[in-house]
C-alpha atoms as a PDB file:
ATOM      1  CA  UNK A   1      16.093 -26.863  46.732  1.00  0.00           C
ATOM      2  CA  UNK A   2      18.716 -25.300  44.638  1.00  0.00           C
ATOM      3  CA  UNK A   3      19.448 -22.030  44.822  1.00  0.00           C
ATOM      4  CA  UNK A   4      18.723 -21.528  40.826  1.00  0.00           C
ATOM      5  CA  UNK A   5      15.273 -23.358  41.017  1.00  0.00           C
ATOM      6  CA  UNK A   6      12.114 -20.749  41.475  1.00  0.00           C
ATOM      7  CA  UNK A   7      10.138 -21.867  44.501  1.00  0.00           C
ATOM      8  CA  UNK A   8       6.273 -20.796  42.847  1.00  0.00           C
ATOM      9  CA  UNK A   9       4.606 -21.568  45.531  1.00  0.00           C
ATOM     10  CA  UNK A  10       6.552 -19.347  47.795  1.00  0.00           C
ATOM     11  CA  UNK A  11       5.901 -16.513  45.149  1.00  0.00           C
ATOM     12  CA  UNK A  12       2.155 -17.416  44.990  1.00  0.00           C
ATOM     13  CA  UNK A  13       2.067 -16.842  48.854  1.00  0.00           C
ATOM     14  CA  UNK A  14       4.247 -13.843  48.724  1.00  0.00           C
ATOM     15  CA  UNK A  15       2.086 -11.949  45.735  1.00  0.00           C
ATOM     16  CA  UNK A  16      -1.412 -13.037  47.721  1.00  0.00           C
ATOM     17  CA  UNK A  17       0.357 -11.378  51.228  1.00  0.00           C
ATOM     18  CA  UNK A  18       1.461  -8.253  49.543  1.00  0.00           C
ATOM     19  CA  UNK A  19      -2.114  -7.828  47.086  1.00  0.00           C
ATOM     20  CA  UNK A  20      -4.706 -10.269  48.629  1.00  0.00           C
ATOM     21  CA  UNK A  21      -5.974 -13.412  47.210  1.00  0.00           C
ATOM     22  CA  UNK A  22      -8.327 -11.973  44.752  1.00  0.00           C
ATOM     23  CA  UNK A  23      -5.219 -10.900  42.579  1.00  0.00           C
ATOM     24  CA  UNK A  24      -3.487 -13.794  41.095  1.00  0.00           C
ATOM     25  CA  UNK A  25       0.072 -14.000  40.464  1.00  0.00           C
ATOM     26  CA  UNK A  26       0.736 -12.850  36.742  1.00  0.00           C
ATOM     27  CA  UNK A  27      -2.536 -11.519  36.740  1.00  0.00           C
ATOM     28  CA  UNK A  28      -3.056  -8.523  34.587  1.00  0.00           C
ATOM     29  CA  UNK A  29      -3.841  -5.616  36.584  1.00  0.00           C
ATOM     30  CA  UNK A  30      -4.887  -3.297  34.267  1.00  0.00           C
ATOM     31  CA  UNK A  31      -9.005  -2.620  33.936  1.00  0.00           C
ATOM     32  CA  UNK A  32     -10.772  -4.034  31.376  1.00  0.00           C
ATOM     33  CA  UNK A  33     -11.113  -2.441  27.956  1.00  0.00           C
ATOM     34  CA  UNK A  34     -14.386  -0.190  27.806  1.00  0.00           C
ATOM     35  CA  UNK A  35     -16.700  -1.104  25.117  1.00  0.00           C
ATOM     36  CA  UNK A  36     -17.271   2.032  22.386  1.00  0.00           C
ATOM     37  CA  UNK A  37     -20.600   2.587  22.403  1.00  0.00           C
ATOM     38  CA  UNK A  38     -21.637   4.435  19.078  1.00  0.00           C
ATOM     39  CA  UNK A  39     -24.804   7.247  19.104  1.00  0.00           C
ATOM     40  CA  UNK A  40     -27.902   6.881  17.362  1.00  0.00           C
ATOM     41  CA  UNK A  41     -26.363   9.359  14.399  1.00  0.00           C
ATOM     42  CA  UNK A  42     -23.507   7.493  13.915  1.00  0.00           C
ATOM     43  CA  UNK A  43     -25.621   4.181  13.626  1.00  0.00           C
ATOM     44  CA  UNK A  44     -28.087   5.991  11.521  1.00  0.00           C
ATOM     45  CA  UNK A  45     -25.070   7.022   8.637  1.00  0.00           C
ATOM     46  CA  UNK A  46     -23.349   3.695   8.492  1.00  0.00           C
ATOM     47  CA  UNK A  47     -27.140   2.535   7.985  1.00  0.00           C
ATOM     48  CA  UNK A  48     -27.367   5.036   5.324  1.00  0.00           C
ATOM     49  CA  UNK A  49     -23.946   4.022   3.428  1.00  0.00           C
ATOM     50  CA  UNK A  50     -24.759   0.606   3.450  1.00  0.00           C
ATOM     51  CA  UNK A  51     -28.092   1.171   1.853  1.00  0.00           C
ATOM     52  CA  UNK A  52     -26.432   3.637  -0.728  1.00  0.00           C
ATOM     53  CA  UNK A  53     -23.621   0.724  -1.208  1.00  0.00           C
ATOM     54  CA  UNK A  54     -25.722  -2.107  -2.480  1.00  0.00           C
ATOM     55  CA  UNK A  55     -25.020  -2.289  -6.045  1.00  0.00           C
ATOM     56  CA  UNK A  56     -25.668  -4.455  -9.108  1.00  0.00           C
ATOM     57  CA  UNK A  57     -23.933  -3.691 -12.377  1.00  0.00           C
ATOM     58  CA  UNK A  58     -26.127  -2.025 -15.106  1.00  0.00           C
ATOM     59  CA  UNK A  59     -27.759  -4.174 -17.708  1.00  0.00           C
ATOM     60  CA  UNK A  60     -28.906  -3.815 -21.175  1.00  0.00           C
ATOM     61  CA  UNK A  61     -32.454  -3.235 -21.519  1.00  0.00           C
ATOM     62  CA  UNK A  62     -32.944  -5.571 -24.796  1.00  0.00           C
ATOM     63  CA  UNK A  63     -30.048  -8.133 -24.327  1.00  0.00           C
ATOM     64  CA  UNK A  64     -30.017  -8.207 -20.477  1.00  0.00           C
ATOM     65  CA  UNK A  65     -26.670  -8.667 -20.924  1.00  0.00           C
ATOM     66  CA  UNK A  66     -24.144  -6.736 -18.531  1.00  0.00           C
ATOM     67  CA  UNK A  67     -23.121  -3.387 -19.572  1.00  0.00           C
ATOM     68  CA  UNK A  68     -19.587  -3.649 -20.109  1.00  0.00           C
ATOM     69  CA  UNK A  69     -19.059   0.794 -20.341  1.00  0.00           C
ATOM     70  CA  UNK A  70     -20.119   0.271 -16.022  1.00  0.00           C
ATOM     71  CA  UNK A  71     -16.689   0.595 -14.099  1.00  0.00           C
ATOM     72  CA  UNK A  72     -18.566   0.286 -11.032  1.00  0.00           C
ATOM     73  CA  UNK A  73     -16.329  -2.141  -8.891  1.00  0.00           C
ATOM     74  CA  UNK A  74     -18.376  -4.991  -7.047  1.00  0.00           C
ATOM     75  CA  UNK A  75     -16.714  -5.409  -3.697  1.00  0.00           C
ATOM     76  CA  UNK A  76     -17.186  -8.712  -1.685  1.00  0.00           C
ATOM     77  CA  UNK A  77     -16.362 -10.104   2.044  1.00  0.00           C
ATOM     78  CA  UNK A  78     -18.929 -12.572   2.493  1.00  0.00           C
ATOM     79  CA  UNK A  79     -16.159 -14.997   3.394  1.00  0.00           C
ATOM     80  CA  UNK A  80     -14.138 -16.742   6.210  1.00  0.00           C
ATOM     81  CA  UNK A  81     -12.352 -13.512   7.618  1.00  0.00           C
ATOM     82  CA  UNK A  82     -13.072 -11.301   5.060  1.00  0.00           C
ATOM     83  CA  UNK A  83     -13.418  -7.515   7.001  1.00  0.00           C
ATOM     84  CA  UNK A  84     -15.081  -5.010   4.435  1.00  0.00           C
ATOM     85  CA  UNK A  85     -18.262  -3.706   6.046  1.00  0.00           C
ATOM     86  CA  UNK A  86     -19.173  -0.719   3.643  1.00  0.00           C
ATOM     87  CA  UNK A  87     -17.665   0.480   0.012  1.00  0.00           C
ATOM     88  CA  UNK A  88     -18.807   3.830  -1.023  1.00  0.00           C
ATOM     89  CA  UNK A  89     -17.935   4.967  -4.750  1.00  0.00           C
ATOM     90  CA  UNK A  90     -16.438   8.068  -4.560  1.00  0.00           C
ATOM     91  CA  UNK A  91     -15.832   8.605  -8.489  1.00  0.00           C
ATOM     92  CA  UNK A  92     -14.878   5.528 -10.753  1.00  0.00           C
ATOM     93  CA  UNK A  93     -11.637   5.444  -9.280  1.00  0.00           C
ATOM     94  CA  UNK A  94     -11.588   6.115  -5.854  1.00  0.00           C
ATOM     95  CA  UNK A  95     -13.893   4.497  -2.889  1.00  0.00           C
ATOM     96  CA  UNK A  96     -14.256   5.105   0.615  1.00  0.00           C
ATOM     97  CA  UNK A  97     -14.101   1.542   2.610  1.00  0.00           C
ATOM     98  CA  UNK A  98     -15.125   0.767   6.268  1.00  0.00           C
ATOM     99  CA  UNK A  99     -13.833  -1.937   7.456  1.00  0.00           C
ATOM    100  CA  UNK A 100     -15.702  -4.277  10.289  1.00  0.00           C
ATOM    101  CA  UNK A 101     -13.601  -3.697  14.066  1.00  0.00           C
ATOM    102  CA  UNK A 102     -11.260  -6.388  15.208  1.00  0.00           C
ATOM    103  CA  UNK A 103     -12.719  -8.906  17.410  1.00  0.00           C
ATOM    104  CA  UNK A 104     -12.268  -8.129  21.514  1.00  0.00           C
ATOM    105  CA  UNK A 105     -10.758  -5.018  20.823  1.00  0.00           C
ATOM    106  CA  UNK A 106     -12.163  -1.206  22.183  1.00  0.00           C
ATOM    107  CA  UNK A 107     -13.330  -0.642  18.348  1.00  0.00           C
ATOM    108  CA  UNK A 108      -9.957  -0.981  16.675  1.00  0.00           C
ATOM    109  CA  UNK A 109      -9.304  -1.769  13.361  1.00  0.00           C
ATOM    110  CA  UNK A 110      -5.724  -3.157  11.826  1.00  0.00           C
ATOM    111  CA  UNK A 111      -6.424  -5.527   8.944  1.00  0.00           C
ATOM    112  CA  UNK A 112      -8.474  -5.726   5.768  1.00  0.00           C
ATOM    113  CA  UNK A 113      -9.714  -8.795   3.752  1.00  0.00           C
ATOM    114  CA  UNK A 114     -11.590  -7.999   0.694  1.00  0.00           C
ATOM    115  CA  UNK A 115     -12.332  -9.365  -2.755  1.00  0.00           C
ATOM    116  CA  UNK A 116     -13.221  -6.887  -5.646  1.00  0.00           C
ATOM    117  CA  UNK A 117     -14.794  -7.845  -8.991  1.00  0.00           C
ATOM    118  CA  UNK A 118     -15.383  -6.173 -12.342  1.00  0.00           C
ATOM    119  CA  UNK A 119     -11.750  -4.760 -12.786  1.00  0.00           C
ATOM    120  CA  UNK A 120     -10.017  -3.711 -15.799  1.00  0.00           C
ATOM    121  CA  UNK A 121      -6.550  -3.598 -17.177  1.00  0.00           C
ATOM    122  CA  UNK A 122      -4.228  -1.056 -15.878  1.00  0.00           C
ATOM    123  CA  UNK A 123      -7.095   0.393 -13.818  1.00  0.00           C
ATOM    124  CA  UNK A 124      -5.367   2.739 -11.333  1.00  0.00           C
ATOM    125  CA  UNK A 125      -7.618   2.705  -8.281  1.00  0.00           C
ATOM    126  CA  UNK A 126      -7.552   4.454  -4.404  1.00  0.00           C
ATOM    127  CA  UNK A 127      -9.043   2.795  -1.655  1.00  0.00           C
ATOM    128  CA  UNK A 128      -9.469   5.251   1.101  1.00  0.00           C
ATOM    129  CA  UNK A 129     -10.086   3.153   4.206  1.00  0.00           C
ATOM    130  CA  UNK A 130     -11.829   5.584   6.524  1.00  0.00           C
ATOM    131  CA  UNK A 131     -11.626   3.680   9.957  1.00  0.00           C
ATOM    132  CA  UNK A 132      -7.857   3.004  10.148  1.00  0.00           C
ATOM    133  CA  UNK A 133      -6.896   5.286  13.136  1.00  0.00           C
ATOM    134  CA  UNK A 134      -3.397   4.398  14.011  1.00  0.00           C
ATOM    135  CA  UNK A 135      -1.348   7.547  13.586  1.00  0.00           C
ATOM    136  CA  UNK A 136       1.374   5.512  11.399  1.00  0.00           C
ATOM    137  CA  UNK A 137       1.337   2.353   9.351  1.00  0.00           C
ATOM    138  CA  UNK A 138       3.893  -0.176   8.328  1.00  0.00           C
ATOM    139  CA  UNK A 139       2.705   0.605   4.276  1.00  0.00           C
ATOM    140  CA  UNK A 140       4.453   3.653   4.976  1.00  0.00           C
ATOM    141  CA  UNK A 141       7.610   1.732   5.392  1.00  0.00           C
ATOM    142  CA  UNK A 142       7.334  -0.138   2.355  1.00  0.00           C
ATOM    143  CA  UNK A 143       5.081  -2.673   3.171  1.00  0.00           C
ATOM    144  CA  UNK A 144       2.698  -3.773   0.192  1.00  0.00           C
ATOM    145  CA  UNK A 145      -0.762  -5.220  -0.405  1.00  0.00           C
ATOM    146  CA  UNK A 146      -1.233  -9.012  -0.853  1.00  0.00           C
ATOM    147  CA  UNK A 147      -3.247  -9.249  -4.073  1.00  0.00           C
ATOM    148  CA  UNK A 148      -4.025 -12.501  -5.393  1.00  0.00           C
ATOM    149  CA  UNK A 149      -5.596 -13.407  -9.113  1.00  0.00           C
ATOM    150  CA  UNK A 150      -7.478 -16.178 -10.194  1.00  0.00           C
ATOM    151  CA  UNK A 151      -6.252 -15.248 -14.058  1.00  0.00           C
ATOM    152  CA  UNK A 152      -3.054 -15.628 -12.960  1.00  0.00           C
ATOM    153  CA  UNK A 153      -3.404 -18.453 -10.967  1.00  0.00           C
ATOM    154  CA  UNK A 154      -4.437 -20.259 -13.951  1.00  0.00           C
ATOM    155  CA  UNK A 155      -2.005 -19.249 -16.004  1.00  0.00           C
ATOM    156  CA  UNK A 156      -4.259 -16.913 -17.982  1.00  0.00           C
ATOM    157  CA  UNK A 157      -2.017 -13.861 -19.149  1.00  0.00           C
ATOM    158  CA  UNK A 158      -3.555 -10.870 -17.759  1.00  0.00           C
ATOM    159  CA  UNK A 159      -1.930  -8.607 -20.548  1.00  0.00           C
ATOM    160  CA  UNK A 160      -3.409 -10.894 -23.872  1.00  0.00           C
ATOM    161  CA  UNK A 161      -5.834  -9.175 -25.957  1.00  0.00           C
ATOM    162  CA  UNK A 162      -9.227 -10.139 -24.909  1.00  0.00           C
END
C-alpha cells in the first residue's frame, strides 16, 4: 500500500482496541441531547395566549362589512415551514410572537416564517419575538428581514392612492 493511502480498516481495528466495539469509528461521543420538558404552568400560559390570540377582524353590525378603523394585524403560519406558534397584541403596533422550536433540537429556536395580513401604509410595527434565546444575533450585524409582497409582485404600486 502506499504510504499516502489511509488503511480504514486498520483504523477501524485500532479505534475498537483502544474504545471497544460498541463505539464506532467517527462516532459521536457526546450524550444525547435531553429533551426540555415544560411544567404544567408553563403549558397552562401558552394555552392561555393562544386562546387570547385567536382573532377575527371587527365587522359592521348593519353592512357586515369589515371594519376598516381595526388595525388589528391577522398573523398566519398555517403553511409548509411556516414557525409562528402564538401572536399576542401588545398595543396596535407592537406584538409579542412565539415561535414553534426547531425540529430535533433541546427546545431551540433560530428561524421565523410568518405571513401577516391587514397592514397599512407606512405602518411602523415591532415584533418582539419572546423565545429567541441566543445571547447575540446576526440582525445585529446588519442582517435584514426577507419580506415579500404580493402587491408588488404584481406590479401593483404600493404607494398609489387607494
Amino acid at each position: 500500500m502506499h504510504e499516502n493511502m489511509l488503511n480504514i480498516k486498520q483504523l477501524i481495528r485500532t479505534n475498537e482496541e483502544k474504545f471497544g466495539e460498541k463505539e464506532r469509528f467517527g462516532a459521536p461521543r457526546s450524550p444525547p441531547p435531553r429533551r426540555v420538558m415544560k411544567t404544567k404552568q408553563q403549558m397552562d400560559y401558552e394555552l392561555s395566549l393562544e386562546a387570547k390570540a385567536r382573532y377575527k377582524l371587527r365587522r359592521d353590525e348593519e353592512t357586515k362589512l369589515i371594519d376598516r378603523t381595526d388595525k388589528t394585524l391577522l398573523f398566519e403560519s398555517r403553511f409548509e415551514s411556516g414557525n409562528l406558534y402564538l401572536a399576542q397584541k401588545v398595543s396596535d403596533h407592537e406584538y409579542n410572537l412565539l415561535m414553534q422550536n426547531d425540529i430535533n433540537t433541546s427546545g431551540h429556536t433560530q428561524w421565523f416564517y410568518f405571513q401577516v395580513k391587514n397592514t397599512r401604509k407606512n405602518m411602523s410595527v415591532t415584533f418582539n419575538i419572546m423565545n429567541f434565546t441566543k445571547p447575540d444575533s446576526l440582525f445585529n450585524y446588519g442582517m435584514k428581514v426577507s419580506i415579500y409582497s404580493e402587491k408588488k409582485a404584481n406590479g401593483i404600486d404600493p404607494n398609489a392612492a387607494n
